[in-house]
PDB file of N, CA and C in Angstrom:
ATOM      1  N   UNK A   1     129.378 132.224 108.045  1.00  0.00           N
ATOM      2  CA  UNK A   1     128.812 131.125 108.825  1.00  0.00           C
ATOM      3  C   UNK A   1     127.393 130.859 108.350  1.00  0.00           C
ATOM      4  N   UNK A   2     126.977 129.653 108.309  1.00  0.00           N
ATOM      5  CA  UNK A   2     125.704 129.451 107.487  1.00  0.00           C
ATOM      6  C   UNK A   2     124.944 128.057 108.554  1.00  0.00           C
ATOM      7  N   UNK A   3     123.620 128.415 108.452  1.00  0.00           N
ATOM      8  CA  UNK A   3     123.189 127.444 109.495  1.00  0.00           C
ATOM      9  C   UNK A   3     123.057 126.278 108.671  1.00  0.00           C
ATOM     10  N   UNK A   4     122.557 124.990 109.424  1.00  0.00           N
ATOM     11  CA  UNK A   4     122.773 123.924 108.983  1.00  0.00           C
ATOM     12  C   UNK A   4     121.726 123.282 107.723  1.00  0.00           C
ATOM     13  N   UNK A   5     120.887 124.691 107.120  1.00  0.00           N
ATOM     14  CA  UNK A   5     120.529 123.437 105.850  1.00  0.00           C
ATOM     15  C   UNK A   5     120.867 124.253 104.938  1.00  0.00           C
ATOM     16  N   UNK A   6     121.854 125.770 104.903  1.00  0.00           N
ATOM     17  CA  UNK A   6     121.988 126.456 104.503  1.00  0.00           C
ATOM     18  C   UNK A   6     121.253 127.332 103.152  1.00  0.00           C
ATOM     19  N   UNK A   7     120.120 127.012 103.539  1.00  0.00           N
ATOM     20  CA  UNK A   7     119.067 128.093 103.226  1.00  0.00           C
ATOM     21  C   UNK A   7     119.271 129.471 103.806  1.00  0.00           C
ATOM     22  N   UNK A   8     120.196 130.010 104.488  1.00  0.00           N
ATOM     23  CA  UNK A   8     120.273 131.209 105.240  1.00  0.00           C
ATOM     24  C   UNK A   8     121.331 131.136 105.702  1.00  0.00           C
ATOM     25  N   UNK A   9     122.038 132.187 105.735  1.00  0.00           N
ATOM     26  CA  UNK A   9     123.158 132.687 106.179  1.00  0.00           C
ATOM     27  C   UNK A   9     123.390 133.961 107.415  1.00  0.00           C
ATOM     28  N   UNK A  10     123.973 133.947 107.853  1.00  0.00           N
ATOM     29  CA  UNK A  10     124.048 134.955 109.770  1.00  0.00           C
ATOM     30  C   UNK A  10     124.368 136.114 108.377  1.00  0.00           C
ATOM     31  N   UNK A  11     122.709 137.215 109.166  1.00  0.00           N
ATOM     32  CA  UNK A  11     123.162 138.663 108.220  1.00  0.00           C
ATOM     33  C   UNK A  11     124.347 139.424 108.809  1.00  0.00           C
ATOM     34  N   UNK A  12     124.995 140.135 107.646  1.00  0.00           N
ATOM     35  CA  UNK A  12     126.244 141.357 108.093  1.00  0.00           C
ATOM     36  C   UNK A  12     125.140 142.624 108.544  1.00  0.00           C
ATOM     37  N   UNK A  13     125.233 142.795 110.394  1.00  0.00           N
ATOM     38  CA  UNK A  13     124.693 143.714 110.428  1.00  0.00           C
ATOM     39  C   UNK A  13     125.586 145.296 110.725  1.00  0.00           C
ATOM     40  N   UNK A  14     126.378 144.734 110.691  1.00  0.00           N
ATOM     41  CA  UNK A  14     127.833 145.449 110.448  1.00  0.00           C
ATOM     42  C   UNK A  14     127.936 146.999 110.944  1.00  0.00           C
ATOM     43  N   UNK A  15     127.100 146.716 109.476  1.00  0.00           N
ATOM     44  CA  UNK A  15     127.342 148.964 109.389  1.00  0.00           C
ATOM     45  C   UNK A  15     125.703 149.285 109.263  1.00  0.00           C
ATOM     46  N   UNK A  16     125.093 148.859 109.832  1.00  0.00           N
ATOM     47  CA  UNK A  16     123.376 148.709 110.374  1.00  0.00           C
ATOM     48  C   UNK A  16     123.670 149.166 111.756  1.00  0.00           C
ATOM     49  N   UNK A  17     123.391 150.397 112.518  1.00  0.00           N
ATOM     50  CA  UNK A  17     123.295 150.431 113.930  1.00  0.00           C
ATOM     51  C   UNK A  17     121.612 150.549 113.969  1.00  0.00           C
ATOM     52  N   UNK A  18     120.899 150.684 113.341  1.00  0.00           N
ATOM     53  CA  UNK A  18     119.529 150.824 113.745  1.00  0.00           C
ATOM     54  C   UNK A  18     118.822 149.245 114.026  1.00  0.00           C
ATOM     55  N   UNK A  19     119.903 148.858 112.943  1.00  0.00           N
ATOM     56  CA  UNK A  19     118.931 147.568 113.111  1.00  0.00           C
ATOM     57  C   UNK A  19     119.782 146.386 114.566  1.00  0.00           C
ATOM     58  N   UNK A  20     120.577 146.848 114.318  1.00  0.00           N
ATOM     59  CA  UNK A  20     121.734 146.048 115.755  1.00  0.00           C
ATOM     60  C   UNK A  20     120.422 147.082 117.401  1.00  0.00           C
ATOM     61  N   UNK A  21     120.162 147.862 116.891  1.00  0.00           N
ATOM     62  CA  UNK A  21     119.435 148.972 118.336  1.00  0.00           C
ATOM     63  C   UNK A  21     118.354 148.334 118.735  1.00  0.00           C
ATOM     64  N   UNK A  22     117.476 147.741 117.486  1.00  0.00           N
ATOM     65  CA  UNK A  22     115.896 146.919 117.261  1.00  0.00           C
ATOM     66  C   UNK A  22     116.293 145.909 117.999  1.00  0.00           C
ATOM     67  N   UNK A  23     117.313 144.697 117.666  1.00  0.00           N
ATOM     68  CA  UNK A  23     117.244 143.271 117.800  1.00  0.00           C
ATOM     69  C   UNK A  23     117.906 143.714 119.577  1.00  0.00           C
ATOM     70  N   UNK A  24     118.448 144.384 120.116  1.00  0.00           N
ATOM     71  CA  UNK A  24     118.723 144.841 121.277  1.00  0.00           C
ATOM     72  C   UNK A  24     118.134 144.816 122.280  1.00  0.00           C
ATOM     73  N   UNK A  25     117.269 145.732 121.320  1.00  0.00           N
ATOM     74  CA  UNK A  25     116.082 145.859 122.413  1.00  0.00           C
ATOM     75  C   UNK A  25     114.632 145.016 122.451  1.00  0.00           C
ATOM     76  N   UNK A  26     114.738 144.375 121.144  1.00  0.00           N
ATOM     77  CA  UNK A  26     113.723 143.406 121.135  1.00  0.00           C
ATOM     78  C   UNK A  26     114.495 142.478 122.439  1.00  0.00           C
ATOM     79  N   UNK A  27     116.230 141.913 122.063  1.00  0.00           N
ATOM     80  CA  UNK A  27     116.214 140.955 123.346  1.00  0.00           C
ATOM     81  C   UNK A  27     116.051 141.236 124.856  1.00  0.00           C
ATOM     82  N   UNK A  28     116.145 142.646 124.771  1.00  0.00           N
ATOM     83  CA  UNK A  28     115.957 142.595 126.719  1.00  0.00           C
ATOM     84  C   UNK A  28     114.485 143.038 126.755  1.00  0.00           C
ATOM     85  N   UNK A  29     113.635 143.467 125.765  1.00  0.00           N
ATOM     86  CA  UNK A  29     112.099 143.176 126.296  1.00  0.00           C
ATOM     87  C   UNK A  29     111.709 141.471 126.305  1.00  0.00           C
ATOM     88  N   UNK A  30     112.550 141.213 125.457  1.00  0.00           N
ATOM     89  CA  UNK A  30     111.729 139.058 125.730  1.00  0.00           C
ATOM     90  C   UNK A  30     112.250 138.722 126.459  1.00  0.00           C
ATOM     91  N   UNK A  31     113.825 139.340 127.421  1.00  0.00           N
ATOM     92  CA  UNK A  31     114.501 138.558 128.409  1.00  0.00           C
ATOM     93  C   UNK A  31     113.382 139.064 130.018  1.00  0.00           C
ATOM     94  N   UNK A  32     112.729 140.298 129.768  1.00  0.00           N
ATOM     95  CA  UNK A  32     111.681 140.998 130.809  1.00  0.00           C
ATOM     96  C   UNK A  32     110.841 140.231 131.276  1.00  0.00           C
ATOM     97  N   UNK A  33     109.851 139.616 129.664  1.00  0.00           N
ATOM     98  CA  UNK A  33     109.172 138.937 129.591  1.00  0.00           C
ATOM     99  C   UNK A  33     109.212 137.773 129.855  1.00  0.00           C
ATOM    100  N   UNK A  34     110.273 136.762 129.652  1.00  0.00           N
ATOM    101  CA  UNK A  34     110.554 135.801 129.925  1.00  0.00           C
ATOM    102  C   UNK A  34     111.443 135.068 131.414  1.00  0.00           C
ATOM    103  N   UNK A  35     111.945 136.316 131.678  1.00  0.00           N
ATOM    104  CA  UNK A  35     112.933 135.901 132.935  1.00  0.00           C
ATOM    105  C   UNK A  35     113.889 135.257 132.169  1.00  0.00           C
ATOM    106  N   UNK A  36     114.183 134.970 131.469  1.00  0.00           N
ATOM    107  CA  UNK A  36     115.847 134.160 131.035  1.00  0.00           C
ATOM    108  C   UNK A  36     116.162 135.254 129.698  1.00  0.00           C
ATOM    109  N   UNK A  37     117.821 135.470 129.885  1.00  0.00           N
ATOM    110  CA  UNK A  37     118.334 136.074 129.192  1.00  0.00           C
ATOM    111  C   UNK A  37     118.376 135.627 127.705  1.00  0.00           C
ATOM    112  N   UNK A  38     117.771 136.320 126.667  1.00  0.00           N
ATOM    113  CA  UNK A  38     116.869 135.799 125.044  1.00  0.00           C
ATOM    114  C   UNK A  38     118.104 136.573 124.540  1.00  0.00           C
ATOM    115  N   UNK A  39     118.507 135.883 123.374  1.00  0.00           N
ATOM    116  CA  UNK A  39     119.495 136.268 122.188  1.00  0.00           C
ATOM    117  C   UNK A  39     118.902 136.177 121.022  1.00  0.00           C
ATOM    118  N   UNK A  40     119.140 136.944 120.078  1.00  0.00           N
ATOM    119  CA  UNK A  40     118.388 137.070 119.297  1.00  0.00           C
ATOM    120  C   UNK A  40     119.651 136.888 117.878  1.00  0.00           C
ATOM    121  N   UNK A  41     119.628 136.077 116.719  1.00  0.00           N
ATOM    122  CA  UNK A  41     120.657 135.924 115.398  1.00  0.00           C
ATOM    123  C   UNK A  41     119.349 136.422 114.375  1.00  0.00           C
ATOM    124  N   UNK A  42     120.632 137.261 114.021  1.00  0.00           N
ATOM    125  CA  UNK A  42     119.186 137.683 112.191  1.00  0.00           C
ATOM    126  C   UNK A  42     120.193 136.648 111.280  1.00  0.00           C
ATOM    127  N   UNK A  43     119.149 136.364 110.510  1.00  0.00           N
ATOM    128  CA  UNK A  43     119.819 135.414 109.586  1.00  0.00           C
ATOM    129  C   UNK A  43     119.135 136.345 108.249  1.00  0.00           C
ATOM    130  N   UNK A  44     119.531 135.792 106.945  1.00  0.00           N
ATOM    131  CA  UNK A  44     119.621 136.277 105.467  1.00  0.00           C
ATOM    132  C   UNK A  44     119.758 135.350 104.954  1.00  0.00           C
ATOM    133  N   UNK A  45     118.173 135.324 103.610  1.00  0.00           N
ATOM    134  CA  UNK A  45     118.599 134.166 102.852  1.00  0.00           C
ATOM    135  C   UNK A  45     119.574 133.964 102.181  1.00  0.00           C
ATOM    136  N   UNK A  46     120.168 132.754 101.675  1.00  0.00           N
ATOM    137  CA  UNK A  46     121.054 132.392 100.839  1.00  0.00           C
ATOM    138  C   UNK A  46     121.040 132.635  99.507  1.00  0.00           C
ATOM    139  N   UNK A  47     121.633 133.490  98.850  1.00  0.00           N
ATOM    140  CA  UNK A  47     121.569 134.138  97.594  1.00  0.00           C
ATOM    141  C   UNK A  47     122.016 133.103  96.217  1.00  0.00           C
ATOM    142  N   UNK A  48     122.793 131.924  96.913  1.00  0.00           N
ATOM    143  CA  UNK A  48     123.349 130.931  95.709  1.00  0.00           C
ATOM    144  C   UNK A  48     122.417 130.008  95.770  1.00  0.00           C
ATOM    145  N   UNK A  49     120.694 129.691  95.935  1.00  0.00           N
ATOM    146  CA  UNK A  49     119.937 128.954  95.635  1.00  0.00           C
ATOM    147  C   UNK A  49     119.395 129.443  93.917  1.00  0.00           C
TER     148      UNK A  49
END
């Protein structure tokens, strides 16, 4: 899946649990902070530029 000017592509965080643990917990400290529930997409540049 690739966002729309496809400069970047949704990263495989797959077989990454440290980094799936970070973006986790980064979203429920900004959902704390913010009062509304924050989602967080890692994206990866596009390698066929």
């Amino acid at each position: 899946m690739k966002n729309s000017d496809d400069h970047y592509k949704i990263a495989s965080l797959n077989d990454t649990a440290t980094a799936i643990t970070i973006i986790k917990e980064a979203e429920n400290q900004l959902t704390q902070i913010t009062g509304h529930e924050v989602t967080l997409i890692a994206y990866e540049k596009n390698e066929e530029e």
